[in-house]
C-alpha atoms as a PDB file:
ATOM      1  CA  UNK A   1       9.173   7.652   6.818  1.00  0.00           C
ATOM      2  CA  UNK A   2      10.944   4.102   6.722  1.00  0.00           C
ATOM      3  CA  UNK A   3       9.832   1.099   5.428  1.00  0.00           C
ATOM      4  CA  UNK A   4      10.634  -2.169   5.654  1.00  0.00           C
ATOM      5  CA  UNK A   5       9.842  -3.229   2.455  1.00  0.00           C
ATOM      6  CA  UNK A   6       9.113  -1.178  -0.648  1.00  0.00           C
ATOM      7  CA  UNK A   7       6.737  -2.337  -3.670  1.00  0.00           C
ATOM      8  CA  UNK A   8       6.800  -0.400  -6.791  1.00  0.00           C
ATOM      9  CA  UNK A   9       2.617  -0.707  -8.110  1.00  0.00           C
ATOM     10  CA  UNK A  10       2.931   1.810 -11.409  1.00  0.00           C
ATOM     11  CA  UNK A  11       1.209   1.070 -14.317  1.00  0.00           C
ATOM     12  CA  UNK A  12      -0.948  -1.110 -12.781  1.00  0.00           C
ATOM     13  CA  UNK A  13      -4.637  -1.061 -12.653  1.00  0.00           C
ATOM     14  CA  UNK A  14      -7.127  -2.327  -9.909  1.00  0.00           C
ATOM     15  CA  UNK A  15      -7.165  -4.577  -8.188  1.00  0.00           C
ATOM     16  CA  UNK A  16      -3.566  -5.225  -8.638  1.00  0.00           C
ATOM     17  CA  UNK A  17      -1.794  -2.792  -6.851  1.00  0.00           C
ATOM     18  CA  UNK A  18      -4.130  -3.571  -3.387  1.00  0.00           C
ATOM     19  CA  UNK A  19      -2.990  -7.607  -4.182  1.00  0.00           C
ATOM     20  CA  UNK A  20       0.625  -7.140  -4.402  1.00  0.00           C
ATOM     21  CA  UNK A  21       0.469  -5.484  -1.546  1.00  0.00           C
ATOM     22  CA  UNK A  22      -1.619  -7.941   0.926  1.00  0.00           C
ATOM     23  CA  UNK A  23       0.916 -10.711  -1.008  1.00  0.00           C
ATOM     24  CA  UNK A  24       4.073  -8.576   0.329  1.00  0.00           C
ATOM     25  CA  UNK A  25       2.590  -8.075   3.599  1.00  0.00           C
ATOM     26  CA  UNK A  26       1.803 -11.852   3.984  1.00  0.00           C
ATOM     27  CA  UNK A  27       5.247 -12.111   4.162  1.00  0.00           C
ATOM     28  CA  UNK A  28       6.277  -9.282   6.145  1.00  0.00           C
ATOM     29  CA  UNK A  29       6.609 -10.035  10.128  1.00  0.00           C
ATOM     30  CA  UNK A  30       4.020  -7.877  12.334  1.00  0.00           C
ATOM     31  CA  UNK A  31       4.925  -4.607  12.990  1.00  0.00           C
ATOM     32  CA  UNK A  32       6.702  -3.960   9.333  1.00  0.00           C
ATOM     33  CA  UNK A  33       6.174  -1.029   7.099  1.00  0.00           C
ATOM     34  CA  UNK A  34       5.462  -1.200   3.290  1.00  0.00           C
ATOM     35  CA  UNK A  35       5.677   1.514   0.730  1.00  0.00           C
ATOM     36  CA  UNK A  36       3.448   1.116  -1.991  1.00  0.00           C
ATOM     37  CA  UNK A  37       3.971   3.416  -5.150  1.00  0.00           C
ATOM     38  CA  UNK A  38       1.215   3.260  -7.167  1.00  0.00           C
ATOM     39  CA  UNK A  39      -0.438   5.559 -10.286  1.00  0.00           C
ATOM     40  CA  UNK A  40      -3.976   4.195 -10.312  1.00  0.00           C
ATOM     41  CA  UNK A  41      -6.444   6.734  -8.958  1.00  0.00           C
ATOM     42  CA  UNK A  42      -8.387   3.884  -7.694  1.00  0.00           C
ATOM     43  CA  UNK A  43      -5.845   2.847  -5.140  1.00  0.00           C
ATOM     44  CA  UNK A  44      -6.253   5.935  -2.952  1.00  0.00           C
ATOM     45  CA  UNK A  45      -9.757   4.588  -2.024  1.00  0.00           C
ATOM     46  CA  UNK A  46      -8.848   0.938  -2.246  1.00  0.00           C
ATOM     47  CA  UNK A  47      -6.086   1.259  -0.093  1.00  0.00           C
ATOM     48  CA  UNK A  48      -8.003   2.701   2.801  1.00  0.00           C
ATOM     49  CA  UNK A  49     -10.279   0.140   2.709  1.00  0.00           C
ATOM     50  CA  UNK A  50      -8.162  -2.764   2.493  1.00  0.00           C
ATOM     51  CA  UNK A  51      -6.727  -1.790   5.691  1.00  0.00           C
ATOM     52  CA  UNK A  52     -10.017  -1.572   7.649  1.00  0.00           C
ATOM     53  CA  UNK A  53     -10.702  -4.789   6.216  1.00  0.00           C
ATOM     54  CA  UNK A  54      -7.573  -6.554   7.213  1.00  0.00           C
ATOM     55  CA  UNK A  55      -6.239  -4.483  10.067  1.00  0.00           C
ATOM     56  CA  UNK A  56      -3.376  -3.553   8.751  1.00  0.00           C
ATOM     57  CA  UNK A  57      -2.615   0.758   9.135  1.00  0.00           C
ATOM     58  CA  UNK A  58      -2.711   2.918   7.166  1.00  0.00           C
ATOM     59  CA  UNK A  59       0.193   5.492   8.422  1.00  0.00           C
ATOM     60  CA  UNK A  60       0.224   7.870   5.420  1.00  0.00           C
ATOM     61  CA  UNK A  61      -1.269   8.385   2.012  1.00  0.00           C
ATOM     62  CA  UNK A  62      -0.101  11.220  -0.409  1.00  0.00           C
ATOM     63  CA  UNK A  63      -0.070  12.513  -4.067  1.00  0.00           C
ATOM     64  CA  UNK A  64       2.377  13.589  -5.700  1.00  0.00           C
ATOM     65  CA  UNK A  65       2.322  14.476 -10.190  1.00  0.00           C
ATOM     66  CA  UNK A  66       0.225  11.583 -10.999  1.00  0.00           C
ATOM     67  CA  UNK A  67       1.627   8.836  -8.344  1.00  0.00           C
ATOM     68  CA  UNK A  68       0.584   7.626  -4.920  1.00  0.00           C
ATOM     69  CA  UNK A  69       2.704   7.063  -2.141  1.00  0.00           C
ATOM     70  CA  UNK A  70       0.998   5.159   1.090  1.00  0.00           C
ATOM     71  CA  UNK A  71       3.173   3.705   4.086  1.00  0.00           C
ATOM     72  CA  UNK A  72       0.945   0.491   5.929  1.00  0.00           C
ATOM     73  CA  UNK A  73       2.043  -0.824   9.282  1.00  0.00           C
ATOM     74  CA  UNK A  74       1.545  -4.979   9.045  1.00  0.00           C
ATOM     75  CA  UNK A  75      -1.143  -6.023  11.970  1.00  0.00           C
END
């Protein structure tokens, strides 16, 4: 999958990764993709939620050796 814009969120802990990301997307036009990359657990429940909450979509969320990988599509 593309994405616009790419933030790197390892090593950092909640609630960090999910505000990096809504400060990226603040600056992202409507329609743009962001990769997050993130290794706290925490965000693969966070994540979801943030984007209920803000309207922002989720496209994809995955696992892979200790790191999560989620694509969000800017409202």
């Amino acid at each position: 999958m593309e994405a616009n814009q790419t933030l790197d969120a390892r090593g950092l802990n909640c609630p960090l990764p999910i505000l990096r990301a809504k400060k990226t997307l603040n600056a992202m036009q409507s329609g743009d993709t962001l990769k997050v990359v993130s290794t706290d657990p925490g965000s693969l429940k966070d994540m979801a939620a943030f984007c209920t909450q803000t309207g922002n979509t989720l496209l994809s969320s995955q696992q892979a050796g200790g790191e999560f990988e989620f694509f969000v599509r800017k409202a």
